[in-house]
Protein backbone atom coordinates (compact mmCIF):
# COMPACT_ATOMS: atom_id res chain seq x y z
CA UNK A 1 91.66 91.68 95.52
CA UNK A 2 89.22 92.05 98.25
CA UNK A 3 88.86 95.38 100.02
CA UNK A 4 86.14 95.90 102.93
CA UNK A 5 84.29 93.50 101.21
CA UNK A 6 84.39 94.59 97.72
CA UNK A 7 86.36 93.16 94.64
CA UNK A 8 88.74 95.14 93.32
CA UNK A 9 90.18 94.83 90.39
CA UNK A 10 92.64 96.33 87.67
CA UNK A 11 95.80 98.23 88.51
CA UNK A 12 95.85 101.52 90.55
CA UNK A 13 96.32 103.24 87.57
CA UNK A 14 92.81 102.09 86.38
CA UNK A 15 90.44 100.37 88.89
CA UNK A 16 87.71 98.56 89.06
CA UNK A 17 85.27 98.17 92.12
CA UNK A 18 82.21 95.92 92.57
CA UNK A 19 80.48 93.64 95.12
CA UNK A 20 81.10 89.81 95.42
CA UNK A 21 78.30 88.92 93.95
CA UNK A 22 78.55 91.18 91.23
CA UNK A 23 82.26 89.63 90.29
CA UNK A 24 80.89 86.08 90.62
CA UNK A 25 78.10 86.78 88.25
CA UNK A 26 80.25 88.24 85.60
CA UNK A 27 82.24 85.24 86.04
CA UNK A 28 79.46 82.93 86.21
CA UNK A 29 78.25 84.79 82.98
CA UNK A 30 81.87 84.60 81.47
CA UNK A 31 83.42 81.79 82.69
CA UNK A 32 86.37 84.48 83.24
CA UNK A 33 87.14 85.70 87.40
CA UNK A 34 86.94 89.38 86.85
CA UNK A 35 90.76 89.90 88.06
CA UNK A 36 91.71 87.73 85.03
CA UNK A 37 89.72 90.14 82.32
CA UNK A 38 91.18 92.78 80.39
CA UNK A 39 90.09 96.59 80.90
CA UNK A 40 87.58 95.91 77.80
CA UNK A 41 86.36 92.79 78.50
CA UNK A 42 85.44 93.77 82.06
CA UNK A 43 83.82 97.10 80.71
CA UNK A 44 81.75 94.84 78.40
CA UNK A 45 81.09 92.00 80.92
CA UNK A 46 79.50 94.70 83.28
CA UNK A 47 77.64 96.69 81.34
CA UNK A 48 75.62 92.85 79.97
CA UNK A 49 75.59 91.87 82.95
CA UNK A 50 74.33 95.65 84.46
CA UNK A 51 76.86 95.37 87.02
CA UNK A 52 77.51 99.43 88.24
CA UNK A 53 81.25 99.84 89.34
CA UNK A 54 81.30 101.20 92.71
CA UNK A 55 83.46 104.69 93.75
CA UNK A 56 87.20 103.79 94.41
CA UNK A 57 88.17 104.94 97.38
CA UNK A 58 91.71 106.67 98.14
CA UNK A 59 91.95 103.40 100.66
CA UNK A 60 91.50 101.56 97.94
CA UNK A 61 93.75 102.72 95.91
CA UNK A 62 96.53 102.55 98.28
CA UNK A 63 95.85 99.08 98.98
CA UNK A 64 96.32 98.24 95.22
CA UNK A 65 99.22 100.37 94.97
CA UNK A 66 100.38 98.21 98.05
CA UNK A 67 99.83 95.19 96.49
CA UNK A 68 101.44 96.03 93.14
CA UNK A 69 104.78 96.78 95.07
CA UNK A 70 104.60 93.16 96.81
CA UNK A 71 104.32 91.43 93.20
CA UNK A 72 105.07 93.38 90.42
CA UNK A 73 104.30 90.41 88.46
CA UNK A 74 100.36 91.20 89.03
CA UNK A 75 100.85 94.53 87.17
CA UNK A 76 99.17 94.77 83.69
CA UNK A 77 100.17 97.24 81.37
């Protein structure tokens, strides 16, 4: 999910925040979009990549939560 720019991923319960370019190159790294990753594999993914997660925002957590309640499907867990 994009928010003011940034990719956002994970549920609201546990986010995940980075720049475009740092979600394309985890995918490019990966061959895995970031939003498709597991908790783990994203940890791992950044941290090989160096990619720093960004602070999430109380915006962006209510944007998540928004978007969980408009598919519920989305949710992992």
């Amino acid at each position: 999910m994009m928010i003011g720019g940034m990719v956002v991923v994970g549920t609201s319960a546990a986010m995940v925040k980075m720049s475009q370019a740092d979600a394309q190159k985890i995918q490019q790294s990966t061959g895995k979009a970031p939003e498709e990753m597991s908790e783990e594999e994203l940890q791992q993914a950044m941290q090989q990549q160096g990619v720093q997660a960004q602070p999430v925002t109380e915006q962006d957590q209510q944007a998540m939560a928004a978007a969980e309640e408009a598919d519920p499907q989305e949710q992992e867990g």
